[in-house]
Protein backbone atom coordinates (compact mmCIF):
# COMPACT_ATOMS: atom_id res chain seq x y z
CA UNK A 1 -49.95 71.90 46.69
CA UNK A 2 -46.48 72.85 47.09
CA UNK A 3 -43.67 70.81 48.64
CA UNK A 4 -40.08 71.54 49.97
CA UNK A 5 -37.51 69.32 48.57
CA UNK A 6 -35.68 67.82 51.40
CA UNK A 7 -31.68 67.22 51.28
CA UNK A 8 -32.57 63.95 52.96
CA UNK A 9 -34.63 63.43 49.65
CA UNK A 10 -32.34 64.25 47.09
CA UNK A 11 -28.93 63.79 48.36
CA UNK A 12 -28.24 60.88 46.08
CA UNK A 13 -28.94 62.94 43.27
CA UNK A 14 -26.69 65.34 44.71
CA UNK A 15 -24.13 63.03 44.99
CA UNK A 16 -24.00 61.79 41.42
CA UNK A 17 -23.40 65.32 40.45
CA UNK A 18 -20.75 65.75 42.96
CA UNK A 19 -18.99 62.69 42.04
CA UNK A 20 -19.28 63.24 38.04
CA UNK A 21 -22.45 61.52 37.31
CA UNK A 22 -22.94 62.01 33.76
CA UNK A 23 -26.14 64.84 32.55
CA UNK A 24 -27.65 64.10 29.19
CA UNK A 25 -29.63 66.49 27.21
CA UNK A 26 -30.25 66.87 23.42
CA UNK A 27 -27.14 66.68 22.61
CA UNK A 28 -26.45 63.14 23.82
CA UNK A 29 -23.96 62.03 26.47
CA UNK A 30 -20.89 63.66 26.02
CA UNK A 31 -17.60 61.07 26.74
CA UNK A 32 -15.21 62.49 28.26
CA UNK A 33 -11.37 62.53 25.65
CA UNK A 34 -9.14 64.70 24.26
CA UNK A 35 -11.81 66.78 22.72
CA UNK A 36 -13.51 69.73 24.61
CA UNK A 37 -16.87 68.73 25.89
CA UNK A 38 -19.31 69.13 28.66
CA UNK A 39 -19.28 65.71 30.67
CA UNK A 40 -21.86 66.81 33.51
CA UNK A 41 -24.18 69.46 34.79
CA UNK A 42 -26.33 69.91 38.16
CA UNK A 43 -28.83 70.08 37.94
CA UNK A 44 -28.58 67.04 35.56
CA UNK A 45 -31.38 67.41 32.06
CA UNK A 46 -34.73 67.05 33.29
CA UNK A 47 -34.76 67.15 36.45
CA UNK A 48 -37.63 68.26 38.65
CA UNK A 49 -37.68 70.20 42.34
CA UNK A 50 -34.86 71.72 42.37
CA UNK A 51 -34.29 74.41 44.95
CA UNK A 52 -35.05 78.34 44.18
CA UNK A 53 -31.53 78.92 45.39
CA UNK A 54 -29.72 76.84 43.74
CA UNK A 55 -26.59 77.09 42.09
CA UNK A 56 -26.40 75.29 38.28
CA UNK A 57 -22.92 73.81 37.39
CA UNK A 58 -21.26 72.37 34.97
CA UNK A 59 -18.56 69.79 34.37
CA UNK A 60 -15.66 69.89 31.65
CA UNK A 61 -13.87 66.97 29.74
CA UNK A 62 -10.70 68.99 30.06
CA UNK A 63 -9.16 72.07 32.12
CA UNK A 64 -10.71 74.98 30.55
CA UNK A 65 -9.43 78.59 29.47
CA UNK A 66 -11.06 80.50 32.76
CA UNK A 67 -10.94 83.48 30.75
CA UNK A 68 -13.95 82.41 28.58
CA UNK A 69 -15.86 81.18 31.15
CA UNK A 70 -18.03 83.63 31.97
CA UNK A 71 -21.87 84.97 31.61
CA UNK A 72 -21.39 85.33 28.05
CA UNK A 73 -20.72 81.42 27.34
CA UNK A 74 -22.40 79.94 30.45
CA UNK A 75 -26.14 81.08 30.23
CA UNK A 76 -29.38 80.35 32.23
CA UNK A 77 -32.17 82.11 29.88
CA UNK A 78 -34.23 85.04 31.57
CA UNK A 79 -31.38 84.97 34.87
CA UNK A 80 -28.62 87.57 35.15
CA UNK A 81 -26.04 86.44 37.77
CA UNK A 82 -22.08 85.54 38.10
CA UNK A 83 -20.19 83.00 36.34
CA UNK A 84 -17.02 81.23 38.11
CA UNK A 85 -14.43 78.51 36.87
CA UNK A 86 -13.25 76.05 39.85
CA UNK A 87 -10.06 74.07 37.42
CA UNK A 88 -9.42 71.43 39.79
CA UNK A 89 -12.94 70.31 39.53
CA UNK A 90 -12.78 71.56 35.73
CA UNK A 91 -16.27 73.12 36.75
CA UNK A 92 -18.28 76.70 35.92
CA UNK A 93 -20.79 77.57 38.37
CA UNK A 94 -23.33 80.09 37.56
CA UNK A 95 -24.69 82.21 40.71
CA UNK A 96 -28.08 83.70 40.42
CA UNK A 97 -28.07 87.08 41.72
CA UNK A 98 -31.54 86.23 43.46
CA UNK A 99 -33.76 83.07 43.89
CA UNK A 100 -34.97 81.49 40.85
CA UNK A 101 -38.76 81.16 40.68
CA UNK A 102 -41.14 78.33 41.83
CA UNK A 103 -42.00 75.70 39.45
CA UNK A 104 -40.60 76.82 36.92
CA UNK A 105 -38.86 75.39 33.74
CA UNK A 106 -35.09 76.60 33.29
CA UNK A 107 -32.70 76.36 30.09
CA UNK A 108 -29.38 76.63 30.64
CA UNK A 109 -26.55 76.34 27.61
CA UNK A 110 -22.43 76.60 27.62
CA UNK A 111 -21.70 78.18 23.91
CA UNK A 112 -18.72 77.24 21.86
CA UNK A 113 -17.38 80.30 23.05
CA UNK A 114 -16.27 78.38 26.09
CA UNK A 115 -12.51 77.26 25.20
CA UNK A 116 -9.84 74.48 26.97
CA UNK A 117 -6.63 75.71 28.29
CA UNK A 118 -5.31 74.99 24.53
CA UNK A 119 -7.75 77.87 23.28
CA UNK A 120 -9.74 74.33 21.44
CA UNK A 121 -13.31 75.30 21.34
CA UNK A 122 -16.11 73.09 22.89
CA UNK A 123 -16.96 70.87 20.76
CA UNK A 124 -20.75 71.85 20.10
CA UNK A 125 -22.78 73.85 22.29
CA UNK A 126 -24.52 72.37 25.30
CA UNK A 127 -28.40 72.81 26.96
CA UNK A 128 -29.88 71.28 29.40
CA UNK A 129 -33.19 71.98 31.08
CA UNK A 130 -34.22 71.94 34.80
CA UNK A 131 -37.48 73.02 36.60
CA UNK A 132 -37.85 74.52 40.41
CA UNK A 133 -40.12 73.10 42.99
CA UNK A 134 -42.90 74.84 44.97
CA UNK A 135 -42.04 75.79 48.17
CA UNK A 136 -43.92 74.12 51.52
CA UNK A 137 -42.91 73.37 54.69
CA UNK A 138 -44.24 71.39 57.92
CA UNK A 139 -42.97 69.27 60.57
CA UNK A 140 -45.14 68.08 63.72
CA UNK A 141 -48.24 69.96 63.83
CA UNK A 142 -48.39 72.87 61.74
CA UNK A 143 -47.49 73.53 57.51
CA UNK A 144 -46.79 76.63 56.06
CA UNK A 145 -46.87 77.32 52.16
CA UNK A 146 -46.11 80.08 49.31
CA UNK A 147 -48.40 80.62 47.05
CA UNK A 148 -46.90 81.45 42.92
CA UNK A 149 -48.27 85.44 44.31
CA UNK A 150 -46.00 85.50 47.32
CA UNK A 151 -48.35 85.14 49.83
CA UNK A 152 -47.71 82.78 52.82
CA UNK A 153 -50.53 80.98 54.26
CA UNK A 154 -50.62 78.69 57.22
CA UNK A 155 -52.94 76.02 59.41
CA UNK A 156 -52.54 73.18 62.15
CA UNK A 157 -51.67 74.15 65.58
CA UNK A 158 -50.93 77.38 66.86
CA UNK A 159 -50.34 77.26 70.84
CA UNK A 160 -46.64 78.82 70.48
CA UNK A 161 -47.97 81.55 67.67
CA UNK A 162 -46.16 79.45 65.04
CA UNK A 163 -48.77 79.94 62.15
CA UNK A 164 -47.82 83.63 61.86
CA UNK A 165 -51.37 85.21 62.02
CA UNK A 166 -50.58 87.05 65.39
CA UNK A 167 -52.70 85.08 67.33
CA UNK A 168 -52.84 81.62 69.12
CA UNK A 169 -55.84 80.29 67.76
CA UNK A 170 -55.74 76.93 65.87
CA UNK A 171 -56.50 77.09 62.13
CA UNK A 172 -58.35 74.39 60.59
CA UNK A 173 -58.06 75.61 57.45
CA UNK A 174 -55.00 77.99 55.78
CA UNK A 175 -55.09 81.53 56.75
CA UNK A 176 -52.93 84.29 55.54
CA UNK A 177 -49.94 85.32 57.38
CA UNK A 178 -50.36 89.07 57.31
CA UNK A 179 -47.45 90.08 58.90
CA UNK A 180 -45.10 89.11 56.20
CA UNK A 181 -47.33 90.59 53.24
CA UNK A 182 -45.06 92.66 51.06
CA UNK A 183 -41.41 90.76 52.06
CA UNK A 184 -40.63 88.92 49.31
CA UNK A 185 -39.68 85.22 50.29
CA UNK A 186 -37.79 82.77 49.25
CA UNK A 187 -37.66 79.54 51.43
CA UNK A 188 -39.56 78.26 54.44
CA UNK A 189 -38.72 75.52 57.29
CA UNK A 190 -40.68 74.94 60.53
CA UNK A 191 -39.20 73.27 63.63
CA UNK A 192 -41.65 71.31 66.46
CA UNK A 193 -43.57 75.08 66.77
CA UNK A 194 -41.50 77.78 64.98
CA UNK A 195 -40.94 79.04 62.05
CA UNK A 196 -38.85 80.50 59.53
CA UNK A 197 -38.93 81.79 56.38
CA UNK A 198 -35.95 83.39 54.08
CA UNK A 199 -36.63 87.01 52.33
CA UNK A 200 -35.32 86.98 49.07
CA UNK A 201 -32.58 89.70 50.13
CA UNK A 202 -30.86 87.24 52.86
CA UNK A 203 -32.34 88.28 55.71
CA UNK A 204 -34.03 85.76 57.83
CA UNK A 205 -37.07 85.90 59.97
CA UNK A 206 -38.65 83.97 62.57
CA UNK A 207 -42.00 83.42 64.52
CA UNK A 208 -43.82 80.94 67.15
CA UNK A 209 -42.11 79.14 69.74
CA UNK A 210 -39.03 80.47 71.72
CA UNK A 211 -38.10 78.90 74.82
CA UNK A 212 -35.15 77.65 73.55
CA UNK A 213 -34.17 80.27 71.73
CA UNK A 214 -35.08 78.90 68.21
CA UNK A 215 -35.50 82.68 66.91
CA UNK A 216 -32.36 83.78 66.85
CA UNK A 217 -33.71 87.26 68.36
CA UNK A 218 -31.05 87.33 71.53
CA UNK A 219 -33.24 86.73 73.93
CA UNK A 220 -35.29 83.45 75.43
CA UNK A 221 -38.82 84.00 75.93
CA UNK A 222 -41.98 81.50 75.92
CA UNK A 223 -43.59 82.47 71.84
CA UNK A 224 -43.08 85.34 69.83
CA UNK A 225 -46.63 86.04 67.64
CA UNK A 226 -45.31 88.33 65.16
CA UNK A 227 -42.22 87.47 62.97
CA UNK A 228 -38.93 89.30 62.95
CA UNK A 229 -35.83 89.09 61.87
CA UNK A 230 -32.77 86.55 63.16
CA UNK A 231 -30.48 89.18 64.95
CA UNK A 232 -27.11 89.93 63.19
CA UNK A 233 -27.52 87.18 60.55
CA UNK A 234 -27.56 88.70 56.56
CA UNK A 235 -26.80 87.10 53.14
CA UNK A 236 -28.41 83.68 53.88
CA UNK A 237 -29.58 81.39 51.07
CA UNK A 238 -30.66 78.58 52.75
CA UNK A 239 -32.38 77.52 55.93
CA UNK A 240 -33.40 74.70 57.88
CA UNK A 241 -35.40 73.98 61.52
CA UNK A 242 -34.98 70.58 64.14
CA UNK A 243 -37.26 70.47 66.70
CA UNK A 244 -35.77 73.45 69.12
CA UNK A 245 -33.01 75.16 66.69
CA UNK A 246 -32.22 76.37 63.74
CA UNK A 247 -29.93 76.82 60.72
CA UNK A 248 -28.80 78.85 57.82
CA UNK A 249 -26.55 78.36 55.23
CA UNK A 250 -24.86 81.96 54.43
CA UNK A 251 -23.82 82.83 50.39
CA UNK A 252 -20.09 82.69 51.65
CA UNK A 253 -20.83 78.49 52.31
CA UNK A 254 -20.66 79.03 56.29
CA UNK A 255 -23.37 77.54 58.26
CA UNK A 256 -24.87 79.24 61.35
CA UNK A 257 -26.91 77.98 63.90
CA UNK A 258 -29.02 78.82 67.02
CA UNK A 259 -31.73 77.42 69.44
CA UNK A 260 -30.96 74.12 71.82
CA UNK A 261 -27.73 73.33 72.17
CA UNK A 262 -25.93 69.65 71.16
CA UNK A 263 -26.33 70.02 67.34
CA UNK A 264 -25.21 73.80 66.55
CA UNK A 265 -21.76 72.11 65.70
CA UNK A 266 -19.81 75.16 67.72
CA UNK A 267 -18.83 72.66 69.98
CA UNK A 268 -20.95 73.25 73.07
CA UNK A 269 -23.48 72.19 74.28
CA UNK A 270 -25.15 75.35 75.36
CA UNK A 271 -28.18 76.91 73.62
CA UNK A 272 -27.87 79.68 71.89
CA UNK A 273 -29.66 82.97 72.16
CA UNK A 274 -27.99 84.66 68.28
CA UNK A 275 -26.59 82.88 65.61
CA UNK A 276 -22.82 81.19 66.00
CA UNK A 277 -21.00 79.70 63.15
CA UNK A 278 -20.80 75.83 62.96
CA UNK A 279 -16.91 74.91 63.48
CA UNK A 280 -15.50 73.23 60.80
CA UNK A 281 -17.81 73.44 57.84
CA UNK A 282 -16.69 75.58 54.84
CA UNK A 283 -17.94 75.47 51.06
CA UNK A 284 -21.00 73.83 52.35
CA UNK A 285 -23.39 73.88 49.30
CA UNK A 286 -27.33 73.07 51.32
CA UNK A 287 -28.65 72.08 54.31
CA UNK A 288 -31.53 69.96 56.41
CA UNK A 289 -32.24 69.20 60.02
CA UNK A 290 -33.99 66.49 62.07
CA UNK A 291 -35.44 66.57 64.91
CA UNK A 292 -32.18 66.48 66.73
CA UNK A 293 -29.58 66.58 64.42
CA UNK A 294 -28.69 68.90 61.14
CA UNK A 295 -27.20 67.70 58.35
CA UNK A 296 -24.83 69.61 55.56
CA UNK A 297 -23.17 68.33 52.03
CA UNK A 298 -20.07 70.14 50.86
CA UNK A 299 -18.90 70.89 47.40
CA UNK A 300 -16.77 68.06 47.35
CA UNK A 301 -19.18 65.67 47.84
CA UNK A 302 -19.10 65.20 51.50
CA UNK A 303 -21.52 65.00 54.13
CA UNK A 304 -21.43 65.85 57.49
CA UNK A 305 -23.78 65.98 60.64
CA UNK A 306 -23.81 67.62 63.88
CA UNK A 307 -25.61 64.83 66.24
CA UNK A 308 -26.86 65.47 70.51
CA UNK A 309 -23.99 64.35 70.72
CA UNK A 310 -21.51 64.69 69.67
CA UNK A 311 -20.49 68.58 69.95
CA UNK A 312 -18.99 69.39 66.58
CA UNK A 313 -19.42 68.44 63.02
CA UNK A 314 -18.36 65.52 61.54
CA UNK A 315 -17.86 63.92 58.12
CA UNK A 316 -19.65 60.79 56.51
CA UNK A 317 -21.50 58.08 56.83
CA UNK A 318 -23.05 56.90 60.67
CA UNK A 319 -21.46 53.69 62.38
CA UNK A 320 -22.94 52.74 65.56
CA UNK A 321 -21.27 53.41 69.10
CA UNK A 322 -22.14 50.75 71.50
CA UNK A 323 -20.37 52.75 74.25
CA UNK A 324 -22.58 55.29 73.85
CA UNK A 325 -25.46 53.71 72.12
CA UNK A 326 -26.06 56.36 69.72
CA UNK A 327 -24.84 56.89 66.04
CA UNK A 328 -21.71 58.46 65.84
CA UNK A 329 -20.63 59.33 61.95
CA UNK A 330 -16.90 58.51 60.36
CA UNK A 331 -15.19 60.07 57.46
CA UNK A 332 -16.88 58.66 53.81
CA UNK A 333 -16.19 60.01 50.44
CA UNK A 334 -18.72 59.81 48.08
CA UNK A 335 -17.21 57.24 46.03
CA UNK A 336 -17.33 55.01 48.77
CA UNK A 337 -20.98 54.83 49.78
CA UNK A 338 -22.51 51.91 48.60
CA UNK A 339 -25.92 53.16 48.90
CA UNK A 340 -25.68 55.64 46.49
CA UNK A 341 -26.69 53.34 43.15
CA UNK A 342 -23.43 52.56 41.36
CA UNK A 343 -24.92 52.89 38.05
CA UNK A 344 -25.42 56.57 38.34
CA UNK A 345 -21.82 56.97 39.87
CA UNK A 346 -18.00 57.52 38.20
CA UNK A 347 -14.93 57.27 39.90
């Protein structure tokens, strides 16, 4: 069976990359000097589960020449997509132009054709390997999964229509959902009794319960049976579901939200019937949701929840509020976190 990987899972991974961690492949550990080498990559060598849509970066010693960074020298084998050069990171990250597939082992390799700002080759090529993880997704009652042909089956409750299958009956067993057979998808997430699932072309639809709006379809009505698309809402590449709202990461690093109000992080605490954009989150790289809060990590490293309440996002770690008797987070960089192991970190 197929599983989602959860941020909440994997965020210390994520975090090792973000703050430098060191990859290792077949090459050895490259130390970072006056020579040109490759001093990390995300995914790191041999990792497992990583998301369809992710992006793969890597790390240089030194600032590099950003006109030889490019698909030519920074290469993911079988995947066409576009190359860019961040220098105050001293990182290349390579785009797929569409979702990677499901459990599936990747190469990736920087060629000496990659050069430092002194026009200094690297010093010896770099690989690395990676492989995706299946794709599966449940939260209270119900679990939907893809199958390697594209199918998407479903069982567990069904009151609010949230298997898909156009009825209300409850499935004991998986059962197609036939009114998504021939959009490709990429991503699922389900919510207390919706669900959504991400087309490989950015377009996101949704199904099942609706009373708070958790469908994005600009209106509020008790269940929806049939999936449809999230009005007004294109180029996603991520998505994630709390209990009564929803999220979506857009290409561009935005995040948008709709559903029951308190953690759409625009600063309200209305529901909403159509997407808004969360306030104050830009270059955010993926997303997850609880039950009544969503969660986001930026490229720098950062993390940052929106919480019933408070109204907007915030930064860091949580420290309790005994005013309010709730967790309320403050700003923490990841080199500051002691729960992320410090053997796997670099300052």
């Amino acid at each position: 069976m197929r599983r989602t990987i959860s941020l909440l899972s994997i965020l210390p991974l994520l975090a090792v990359a973000a703050c430098g961690g060191t990859g290792s492949s077949a090459n050895g550990d490259p130390t970072p000097g006056t020579t040109f080498t490759v001093v990390a990559t995300t995914p790191p060598d041999g990792v497992t589960g990583v998301a369809i849509n992710a992006a793969i970066k890597v790390t240089f010693s030194k600032s590099a020449d950003p006109t030889t960074i490019n698909a030519t020298t920074v290469l993911v084998d079988g995947v066409t997509g576009a190359v860019s050069y961040d220098d105050s990171s001293r990182t290349a990250t390579f785009t797929p132009a569409a979702p990677l597939a499901k459990v599936t082992t990747y190469h990736a390799t920087v060629t000496t054709g990659a050069k430092d700002a002194t026009s200094a080759a690297l010093a010896a090529s770099y690989s690395w390997a990676f492989t995706t993880g299946p794709v599966v997704a449940t939260r209270e009652s119900h679990a939907l999964v893809l199958k390697s042909d594209g199918t998407l089956w479903s069982w567990g409750r069904n009151d609010e229509g949230q298997l898909g299958d156009g009825t209300k009956t409850q499935r004991d067993a998986p059962v197609p959902a036939t009114a998504l057979a021939g959009v490709t998808l990429a991503s699922l997430a389900t919510g207390a009794n919706h669900s959504l699932a991400l087309a490989s072309d950015g377009r996101v639809l949704g199904w099942g319960r609706n009373w708070s709006a958790e469908l994005g379809r600009g209106t509020h009505a008790a269940q929806e049976l049939v999936p449809a698309e999230v009005s007004g809402l294109t180029n996603v590449k991520a998505i994630a579901a709390g209990r009564f709202f929803s999220l979506a990461l857009k290409r561009d690093g935005t995040v948008w939200a709709w559903g029951q109000g308190g953690a759409l992080g625009d600063g309200t605490e209305e529901s909403r019937y159509s997407p808004v954009q969360a306030q104050g989150l830009s270059s955010i790289t993926m997303i997850d949701a609880g039950a009544d809060h969503a969660i986001a990590l930026m490229a720098d490293g950062t993390v940052w929840t929106c919480l019933r309440p408070p109204r907007s996002c915030r930064s860091g770690a949580a420290s309790s509020s005994p005013a309010a008797g709730r967790l309320r987070p403050r700003s923490s960089a990841c080199s500051r976190t002691a729960t992320w192991p410090t053997s796997r970190r670099q300052s």
